[in-house]
Each structure stands twice: as C-alpha cells, then as structure tokens.
PDB file of N, CA and C in Angstrom:
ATOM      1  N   UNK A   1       6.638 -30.613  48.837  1.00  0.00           N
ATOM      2  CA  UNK A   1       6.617 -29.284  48.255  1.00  0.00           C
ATOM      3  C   UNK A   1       6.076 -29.403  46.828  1.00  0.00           C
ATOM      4  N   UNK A   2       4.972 -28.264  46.267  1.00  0.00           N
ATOM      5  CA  UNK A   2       4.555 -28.534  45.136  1.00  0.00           C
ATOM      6  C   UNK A   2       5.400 -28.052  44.273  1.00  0.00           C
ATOM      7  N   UNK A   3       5.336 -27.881  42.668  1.00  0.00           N
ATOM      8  CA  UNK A   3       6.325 -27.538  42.061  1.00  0.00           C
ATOM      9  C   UNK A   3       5.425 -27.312  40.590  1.00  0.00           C
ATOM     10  N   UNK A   4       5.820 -26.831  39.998  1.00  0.00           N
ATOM     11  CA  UNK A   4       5.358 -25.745  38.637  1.00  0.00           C
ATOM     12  C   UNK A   4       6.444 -25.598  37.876  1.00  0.00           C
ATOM     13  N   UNK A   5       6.716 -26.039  36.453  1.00  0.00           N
ATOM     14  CA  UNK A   5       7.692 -26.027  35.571  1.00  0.00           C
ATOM     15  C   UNK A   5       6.979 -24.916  34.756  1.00  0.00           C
ATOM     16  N   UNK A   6       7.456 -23.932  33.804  1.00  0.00           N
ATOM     17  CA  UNK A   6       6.370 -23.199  32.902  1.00  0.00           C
ATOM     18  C   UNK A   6       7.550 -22.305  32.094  1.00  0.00           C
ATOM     19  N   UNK A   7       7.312 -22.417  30.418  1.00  0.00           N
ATOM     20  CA  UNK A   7       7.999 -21.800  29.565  1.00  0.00           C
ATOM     21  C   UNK A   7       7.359 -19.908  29.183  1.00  0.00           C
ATOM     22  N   UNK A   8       8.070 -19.445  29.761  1.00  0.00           N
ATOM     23  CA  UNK A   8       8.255 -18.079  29.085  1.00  0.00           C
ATOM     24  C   UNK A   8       8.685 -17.500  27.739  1.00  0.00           C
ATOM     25  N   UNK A   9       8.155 -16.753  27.073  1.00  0.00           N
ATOM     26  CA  UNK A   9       8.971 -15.663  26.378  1.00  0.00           C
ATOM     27  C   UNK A   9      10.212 -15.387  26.532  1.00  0.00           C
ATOM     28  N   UNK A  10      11.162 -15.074  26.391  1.00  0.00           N
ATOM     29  CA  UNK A  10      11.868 -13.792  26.820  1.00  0.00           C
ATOM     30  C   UNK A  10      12.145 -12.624  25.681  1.00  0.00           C
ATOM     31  N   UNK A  11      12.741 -13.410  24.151  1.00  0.00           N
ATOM     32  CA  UNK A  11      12.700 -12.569  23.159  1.00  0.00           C
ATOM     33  C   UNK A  11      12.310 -13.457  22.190  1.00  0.00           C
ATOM     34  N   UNK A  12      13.063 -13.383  21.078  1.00  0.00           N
ATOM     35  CA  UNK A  12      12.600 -14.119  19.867  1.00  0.00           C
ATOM     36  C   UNK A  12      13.561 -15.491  19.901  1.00  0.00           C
ATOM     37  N   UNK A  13      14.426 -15.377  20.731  1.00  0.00           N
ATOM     38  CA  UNK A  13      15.623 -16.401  20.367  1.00  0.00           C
ATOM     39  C   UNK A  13      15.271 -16.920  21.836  1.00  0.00           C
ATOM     40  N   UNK A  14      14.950 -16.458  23.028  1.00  0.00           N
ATOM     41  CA  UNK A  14      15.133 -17.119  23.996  1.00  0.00           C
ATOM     42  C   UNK A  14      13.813 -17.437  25.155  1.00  0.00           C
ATOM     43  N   UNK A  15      13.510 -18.729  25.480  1.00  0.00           N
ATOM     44  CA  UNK A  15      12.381 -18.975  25.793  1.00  0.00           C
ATOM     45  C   UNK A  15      12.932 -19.539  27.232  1.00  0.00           C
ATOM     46  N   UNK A  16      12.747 -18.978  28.517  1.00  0.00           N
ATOM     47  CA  UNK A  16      13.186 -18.977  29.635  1.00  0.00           C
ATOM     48  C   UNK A  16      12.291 -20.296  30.824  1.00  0.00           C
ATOM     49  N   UNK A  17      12.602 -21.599  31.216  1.00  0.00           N
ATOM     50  CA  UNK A  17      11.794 -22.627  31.971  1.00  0.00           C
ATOM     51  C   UNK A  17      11.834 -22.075  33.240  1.00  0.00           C
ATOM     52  N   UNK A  18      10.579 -21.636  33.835  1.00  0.00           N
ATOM     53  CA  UNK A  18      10.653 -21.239  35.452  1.00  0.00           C
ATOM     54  C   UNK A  18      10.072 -22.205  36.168  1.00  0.00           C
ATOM     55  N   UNK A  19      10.995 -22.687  37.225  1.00  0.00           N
ATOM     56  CA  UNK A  19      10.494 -23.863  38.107  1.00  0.00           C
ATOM     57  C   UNK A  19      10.136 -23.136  39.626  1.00  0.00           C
ATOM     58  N   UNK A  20       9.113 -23.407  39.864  1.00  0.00           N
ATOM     59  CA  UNK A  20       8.026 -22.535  40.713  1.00  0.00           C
ATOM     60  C   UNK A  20       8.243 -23.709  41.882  1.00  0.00           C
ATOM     61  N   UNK A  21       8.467 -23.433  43.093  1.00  0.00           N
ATOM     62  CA  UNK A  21       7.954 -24.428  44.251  1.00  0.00           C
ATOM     63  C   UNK A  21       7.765 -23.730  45.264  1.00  0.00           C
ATOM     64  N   UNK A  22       6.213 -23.971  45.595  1.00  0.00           N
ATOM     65  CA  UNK A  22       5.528 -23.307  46.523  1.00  0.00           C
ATOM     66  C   UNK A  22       6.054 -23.467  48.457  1.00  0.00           C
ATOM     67  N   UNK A  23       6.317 -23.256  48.596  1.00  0.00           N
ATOM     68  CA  UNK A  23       7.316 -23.012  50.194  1.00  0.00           C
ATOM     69  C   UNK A  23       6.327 -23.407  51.211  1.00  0.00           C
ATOM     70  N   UNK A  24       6.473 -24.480  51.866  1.00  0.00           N
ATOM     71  CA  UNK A  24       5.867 -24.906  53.130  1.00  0.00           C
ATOM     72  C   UNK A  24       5.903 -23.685  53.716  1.00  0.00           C
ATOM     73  N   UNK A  25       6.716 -23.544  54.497  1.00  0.00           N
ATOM     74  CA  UNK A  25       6.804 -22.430  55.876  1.00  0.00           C
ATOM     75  C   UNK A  25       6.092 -21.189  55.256  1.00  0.00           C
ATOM     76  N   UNK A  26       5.484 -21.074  53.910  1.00  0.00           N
ATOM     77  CA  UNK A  26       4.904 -19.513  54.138  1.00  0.00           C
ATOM     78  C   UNK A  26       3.455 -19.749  53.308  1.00  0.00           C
ATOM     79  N   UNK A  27       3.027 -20.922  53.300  1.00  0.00           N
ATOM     80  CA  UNK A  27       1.804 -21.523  52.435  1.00  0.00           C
ATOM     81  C   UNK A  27       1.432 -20.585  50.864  1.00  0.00           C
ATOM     82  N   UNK A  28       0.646 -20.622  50.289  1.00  0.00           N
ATOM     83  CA  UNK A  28       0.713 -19.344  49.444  1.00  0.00           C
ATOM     84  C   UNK A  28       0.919 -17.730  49.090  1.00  0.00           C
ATOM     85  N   UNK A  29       2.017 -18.177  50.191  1.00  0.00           N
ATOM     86  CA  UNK A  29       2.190 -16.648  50.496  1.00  0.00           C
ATOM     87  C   UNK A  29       3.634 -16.618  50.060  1.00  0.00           C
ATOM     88  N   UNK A  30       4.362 -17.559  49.673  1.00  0.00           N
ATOM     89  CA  UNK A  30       6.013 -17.220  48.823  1.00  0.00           C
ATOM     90  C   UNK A  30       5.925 -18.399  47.807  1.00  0.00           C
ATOM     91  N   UNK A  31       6.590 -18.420  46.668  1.00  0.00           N
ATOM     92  CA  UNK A  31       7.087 -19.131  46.056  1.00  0.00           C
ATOM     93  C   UNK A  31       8.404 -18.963  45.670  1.00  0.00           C
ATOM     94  N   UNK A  32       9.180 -19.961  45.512  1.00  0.00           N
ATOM     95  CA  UNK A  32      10.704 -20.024  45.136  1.00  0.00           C
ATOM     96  C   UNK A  32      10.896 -20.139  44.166  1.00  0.00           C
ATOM     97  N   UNK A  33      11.140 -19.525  43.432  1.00  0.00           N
ATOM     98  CA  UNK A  33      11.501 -19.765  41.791  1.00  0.00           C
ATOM     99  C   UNK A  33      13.025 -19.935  40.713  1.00  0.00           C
ATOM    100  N   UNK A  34      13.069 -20.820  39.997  1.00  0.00           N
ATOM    101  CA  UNK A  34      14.909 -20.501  39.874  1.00  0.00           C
ATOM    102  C   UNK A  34      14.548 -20.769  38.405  1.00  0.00           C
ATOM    103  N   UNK A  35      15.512 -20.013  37.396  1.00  0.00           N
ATOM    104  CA  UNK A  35      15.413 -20.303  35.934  1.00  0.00           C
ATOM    105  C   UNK A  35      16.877 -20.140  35.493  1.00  0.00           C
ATOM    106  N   UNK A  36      17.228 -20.436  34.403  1.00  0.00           N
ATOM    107  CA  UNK A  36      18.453 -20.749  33.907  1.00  0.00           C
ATOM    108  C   UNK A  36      18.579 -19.874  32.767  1.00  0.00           C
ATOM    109  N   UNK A  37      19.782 -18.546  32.480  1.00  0.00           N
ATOM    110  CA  UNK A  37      19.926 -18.099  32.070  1.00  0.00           C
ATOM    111  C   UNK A  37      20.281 -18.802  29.961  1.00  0.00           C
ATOM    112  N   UNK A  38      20.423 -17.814  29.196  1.00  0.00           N
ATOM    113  CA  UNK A  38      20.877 -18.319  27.621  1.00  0.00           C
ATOM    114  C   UNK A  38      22.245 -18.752  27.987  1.00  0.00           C
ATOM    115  N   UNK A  39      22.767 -18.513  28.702  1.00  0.00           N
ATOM    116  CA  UNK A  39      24.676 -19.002  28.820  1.00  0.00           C
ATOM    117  C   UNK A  39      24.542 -19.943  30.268  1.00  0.00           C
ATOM    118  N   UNK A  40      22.993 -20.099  30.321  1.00  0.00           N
ATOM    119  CA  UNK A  40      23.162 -21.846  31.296  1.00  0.00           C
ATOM    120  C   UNK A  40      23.400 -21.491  32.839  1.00  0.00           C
ATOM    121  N   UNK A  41      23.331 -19.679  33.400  1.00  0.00           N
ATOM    122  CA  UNK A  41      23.526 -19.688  34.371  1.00  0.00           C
ATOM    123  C   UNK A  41      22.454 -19.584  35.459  1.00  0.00           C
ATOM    124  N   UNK A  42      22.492 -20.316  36.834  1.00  0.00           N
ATOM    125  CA  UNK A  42      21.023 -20.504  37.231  1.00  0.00           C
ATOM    126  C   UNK A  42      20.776 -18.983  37.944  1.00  0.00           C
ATOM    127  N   UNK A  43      19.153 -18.808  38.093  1.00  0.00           N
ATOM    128  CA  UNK A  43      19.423 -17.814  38.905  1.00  0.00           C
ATOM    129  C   UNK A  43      17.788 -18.244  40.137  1.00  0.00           C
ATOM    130  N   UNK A  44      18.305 -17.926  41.299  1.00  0.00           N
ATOM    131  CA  UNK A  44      16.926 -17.490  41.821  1.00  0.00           C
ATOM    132  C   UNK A  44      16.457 -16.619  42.651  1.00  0.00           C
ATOM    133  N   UNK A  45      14.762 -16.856  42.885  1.00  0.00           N
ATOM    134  CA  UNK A  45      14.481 -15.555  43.659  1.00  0.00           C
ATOM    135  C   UNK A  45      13.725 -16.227  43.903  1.00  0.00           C
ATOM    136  N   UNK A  46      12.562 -15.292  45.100  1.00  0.00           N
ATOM    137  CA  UNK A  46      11.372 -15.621  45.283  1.00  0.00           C
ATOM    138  C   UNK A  46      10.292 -14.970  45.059  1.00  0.00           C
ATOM    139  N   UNK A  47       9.065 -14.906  44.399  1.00  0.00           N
ATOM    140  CA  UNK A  47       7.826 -13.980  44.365  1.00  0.00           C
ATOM    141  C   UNK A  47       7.308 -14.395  45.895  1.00  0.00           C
ATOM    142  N   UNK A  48       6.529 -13.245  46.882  1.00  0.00           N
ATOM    143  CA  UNK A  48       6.364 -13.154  47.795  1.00  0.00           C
ATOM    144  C   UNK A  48       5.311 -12.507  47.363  1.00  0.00           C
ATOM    145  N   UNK A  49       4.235 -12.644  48.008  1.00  0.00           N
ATOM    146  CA  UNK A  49       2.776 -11.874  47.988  1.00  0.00           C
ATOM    147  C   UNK A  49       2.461 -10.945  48.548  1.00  0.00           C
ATOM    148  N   UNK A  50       2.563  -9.678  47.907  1.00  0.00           N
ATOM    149  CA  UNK A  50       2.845  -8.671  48.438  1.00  0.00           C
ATOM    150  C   UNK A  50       1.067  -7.812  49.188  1.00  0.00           C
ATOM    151  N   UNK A  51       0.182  -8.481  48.155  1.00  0.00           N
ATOM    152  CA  UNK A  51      -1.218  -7.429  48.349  1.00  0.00           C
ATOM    153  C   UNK A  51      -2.406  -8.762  47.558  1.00  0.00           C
ATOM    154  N   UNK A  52      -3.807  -8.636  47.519  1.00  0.00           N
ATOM    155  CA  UNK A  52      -4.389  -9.650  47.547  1.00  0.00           C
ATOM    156  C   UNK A  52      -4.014  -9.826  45.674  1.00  0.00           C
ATOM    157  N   UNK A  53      -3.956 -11.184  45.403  1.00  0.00           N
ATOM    158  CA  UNK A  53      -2.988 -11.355  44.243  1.00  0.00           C
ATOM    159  C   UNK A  53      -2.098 -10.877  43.062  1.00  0.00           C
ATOM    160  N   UNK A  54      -1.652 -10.034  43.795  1.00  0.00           N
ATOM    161  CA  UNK A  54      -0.094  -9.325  43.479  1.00  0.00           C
ATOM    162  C   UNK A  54       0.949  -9.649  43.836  1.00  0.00           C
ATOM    163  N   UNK A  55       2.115 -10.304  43.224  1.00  0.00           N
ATOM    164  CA  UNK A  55       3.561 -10.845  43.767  1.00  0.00           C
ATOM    165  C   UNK A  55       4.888 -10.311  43.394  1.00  0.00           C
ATOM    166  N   UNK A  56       5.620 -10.087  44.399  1.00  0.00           N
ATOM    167  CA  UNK A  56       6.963  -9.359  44.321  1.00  0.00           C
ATOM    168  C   UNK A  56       7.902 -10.143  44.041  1.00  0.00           C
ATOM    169  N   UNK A  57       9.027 -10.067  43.031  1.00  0.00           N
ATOM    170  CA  UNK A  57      10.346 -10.505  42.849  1.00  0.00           C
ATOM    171  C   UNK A  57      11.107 -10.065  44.278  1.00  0.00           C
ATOM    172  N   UNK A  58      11.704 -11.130  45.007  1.00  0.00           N
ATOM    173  CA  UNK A  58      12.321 -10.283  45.837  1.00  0.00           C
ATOM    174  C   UNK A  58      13.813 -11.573  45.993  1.00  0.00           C
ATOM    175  N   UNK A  59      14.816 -10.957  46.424  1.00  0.00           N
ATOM    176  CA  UNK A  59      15.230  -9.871  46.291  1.00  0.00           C
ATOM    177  C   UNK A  59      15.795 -10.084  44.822  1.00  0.00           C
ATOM    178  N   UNK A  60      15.948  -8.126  44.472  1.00  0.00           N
ATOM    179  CA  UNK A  60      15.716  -7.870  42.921  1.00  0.00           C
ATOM    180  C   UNK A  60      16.774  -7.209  42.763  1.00  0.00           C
ATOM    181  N   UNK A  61      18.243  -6.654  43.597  1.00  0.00           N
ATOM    182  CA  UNK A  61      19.516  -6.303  43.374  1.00  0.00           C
ATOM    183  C   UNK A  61      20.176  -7.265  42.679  1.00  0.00           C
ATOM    184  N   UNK A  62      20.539  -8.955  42.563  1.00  0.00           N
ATOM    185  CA  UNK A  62      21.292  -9.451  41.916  1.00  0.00           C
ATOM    186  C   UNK A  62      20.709 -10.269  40.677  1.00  0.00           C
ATOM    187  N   UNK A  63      19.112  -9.839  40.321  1.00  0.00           N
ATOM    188  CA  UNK A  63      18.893 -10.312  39.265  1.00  0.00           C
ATOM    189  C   UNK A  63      18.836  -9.766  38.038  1.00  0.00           C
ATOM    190  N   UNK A  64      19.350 -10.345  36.808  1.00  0.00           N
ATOM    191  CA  UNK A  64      19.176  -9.219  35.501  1.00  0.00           C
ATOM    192  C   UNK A  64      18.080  -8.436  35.309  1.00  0.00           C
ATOM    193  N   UNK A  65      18.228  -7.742  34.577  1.00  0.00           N
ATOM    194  CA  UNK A  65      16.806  -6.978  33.749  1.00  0.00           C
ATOM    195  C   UNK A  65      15.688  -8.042  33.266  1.00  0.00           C
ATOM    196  N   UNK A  66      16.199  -8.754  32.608  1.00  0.00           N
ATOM    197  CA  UNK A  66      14.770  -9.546  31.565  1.00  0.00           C
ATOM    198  C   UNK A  66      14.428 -10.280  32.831  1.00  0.00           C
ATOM    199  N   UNK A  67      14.673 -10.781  33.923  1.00  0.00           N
ATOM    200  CA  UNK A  67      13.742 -11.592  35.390  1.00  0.00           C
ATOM    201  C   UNK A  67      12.952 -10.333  35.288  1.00  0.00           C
ATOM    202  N   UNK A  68      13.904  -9.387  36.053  1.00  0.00           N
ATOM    203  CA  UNK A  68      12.996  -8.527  36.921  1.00  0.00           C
ATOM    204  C   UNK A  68      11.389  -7.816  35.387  1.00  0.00           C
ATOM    205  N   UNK A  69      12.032  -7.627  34.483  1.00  0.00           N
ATOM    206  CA  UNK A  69      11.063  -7.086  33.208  1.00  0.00           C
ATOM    207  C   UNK A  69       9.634  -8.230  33.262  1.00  0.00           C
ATOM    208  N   UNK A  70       9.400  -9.398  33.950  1.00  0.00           N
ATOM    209  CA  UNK A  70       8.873 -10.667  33.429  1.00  0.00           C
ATOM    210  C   UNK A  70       7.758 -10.751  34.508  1.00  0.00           C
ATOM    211  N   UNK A  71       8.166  -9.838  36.004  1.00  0.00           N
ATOM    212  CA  UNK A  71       7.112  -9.633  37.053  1.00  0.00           C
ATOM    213  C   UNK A  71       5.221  -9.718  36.641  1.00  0.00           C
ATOM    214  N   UNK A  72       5.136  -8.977  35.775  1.00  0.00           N
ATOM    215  CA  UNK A  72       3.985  -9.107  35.107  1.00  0.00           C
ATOM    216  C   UNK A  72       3.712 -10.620  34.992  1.00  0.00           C
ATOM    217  N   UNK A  73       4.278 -10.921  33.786  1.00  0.00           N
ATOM    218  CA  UNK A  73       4.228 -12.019  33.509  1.00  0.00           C
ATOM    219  C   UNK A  73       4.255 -13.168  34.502  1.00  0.00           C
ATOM    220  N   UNK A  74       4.813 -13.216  35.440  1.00  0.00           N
ATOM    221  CA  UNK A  74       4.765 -14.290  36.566  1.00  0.00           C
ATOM    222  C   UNK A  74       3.663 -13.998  37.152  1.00  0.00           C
ATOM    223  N   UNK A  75       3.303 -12.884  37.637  1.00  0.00           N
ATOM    224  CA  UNK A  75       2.029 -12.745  38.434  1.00  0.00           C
ATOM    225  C   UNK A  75       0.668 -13.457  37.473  1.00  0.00           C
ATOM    226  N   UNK A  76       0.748 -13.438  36.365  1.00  0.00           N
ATOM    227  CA  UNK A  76      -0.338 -13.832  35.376  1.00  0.00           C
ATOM    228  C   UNK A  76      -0.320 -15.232  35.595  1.00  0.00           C
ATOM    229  N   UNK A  77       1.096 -16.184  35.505  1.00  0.00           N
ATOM    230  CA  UNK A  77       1.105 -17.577  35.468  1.00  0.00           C
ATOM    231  C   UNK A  77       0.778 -17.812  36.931  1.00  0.00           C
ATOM    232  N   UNK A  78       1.059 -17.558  38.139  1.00  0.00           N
ATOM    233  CA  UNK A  78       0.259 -17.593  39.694  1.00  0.00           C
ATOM    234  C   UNK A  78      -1.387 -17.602  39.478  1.00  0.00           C
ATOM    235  N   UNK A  79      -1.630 -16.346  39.583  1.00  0.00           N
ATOM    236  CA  UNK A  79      -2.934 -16.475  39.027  1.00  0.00           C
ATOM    237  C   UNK A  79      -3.713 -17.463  38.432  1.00  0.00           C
ATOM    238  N   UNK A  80      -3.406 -17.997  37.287  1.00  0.00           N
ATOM    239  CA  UNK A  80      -4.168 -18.460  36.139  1.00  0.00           C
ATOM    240  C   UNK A  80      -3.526 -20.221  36.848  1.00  0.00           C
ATOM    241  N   UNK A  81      -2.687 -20.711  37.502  1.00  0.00           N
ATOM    242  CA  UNK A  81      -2.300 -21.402  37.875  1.00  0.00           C
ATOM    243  C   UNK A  81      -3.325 -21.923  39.251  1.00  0.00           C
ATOM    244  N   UNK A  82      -3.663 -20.860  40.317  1.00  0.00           N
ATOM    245  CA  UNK A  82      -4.317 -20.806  41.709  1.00  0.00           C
ATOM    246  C   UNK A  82      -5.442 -20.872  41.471  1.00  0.00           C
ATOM    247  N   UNK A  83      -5.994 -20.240  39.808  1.00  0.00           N
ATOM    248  CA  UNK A  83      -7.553 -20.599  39.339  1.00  0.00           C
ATOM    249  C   UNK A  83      -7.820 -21.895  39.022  1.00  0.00           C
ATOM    250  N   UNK A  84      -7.025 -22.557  38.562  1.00  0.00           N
ATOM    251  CA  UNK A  84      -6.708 -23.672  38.570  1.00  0.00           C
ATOM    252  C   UNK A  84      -6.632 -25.145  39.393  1.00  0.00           C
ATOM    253  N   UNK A  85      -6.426 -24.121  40.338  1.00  0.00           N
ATOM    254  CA  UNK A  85      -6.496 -24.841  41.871  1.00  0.00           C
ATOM    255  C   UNK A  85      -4.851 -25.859  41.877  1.00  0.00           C
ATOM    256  N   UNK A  86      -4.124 -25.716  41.107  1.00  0.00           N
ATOM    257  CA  UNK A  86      -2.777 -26.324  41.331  1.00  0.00           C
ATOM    258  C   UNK A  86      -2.091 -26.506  42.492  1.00  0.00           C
ATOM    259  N   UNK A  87      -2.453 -25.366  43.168  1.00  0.00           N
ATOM    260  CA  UNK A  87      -1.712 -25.606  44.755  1.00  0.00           C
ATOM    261  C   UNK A  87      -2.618 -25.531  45.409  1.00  0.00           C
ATOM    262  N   UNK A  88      -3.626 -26.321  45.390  1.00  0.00           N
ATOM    263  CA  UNK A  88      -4.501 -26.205  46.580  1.00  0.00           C
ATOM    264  C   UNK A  88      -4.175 -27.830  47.190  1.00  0.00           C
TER     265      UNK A  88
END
C-alpha cells in the first residue's frame, strides 16, 4: 500500500500531518486518510473520488469542522501529488 505523509495549515498555532494511503481494493479511486488532532486525538476518514478529480471526505458525521473545512485543500494535495505521478 502506498502512503503520503503531508503537513497542513490549520490555523496559526496548529499545523495538522495527514497520512494518505492509497487502498488496494479501490485503486485511485479511495484513499484512507487519518490525522491527529491538537489534544493528540486520531481521527479518520476516507476521500473517495467522487467526479473526474474531485474527492469526497466521507464519512463526514463524526468528523470536526477544521477536517471537514480542509476538503479543498486535500483535493489540491491529490492532485498536485497524481501530477506527480506518486501513485502511479
């Protein structure tokens, strides 16, 4: 399984590590992602490819605001990552 470490934004005080691993069973079509909250708590989800490179947080009921606010932002690091050819 491939795997993608990558530092985010989140505010001025907090800079969020998202560890990306691209999912056999659905080839570039899901990634698993888990990051660790400011009070150390883990969380994850998966971006799922929703339309030709556009990716969904899913599921998005038990994650905070600042994940779900960051969608943008993840879709940019996929992208700029797949131009890259990282998971090929």
């Amino acid at each position: 399984m491939k795997e993608l470490s990558i530092e985010i934004p989140v505010d001025k005080d907090f800079t969020a590590t998202f560890l990306f691993y691209q999912s056999p069973n659905h080839s570039k079509c899901r990634f698993y992602v888990s990051v660790m909250d400011q009070q150390k708590k883990s969380h994850f989800f998966f971006l799922d490819k929703c339309r030709k490179e556009r990716w969904k947080i899913e599921p998005t009921n038990d994650l905070p605001g600042w994940i779900r606010n960051l969608e943008d932002d993840l879709n940019e690091v996929i992208a700029y990552e797949m131009d890259l050819e990282k998971w090929e």
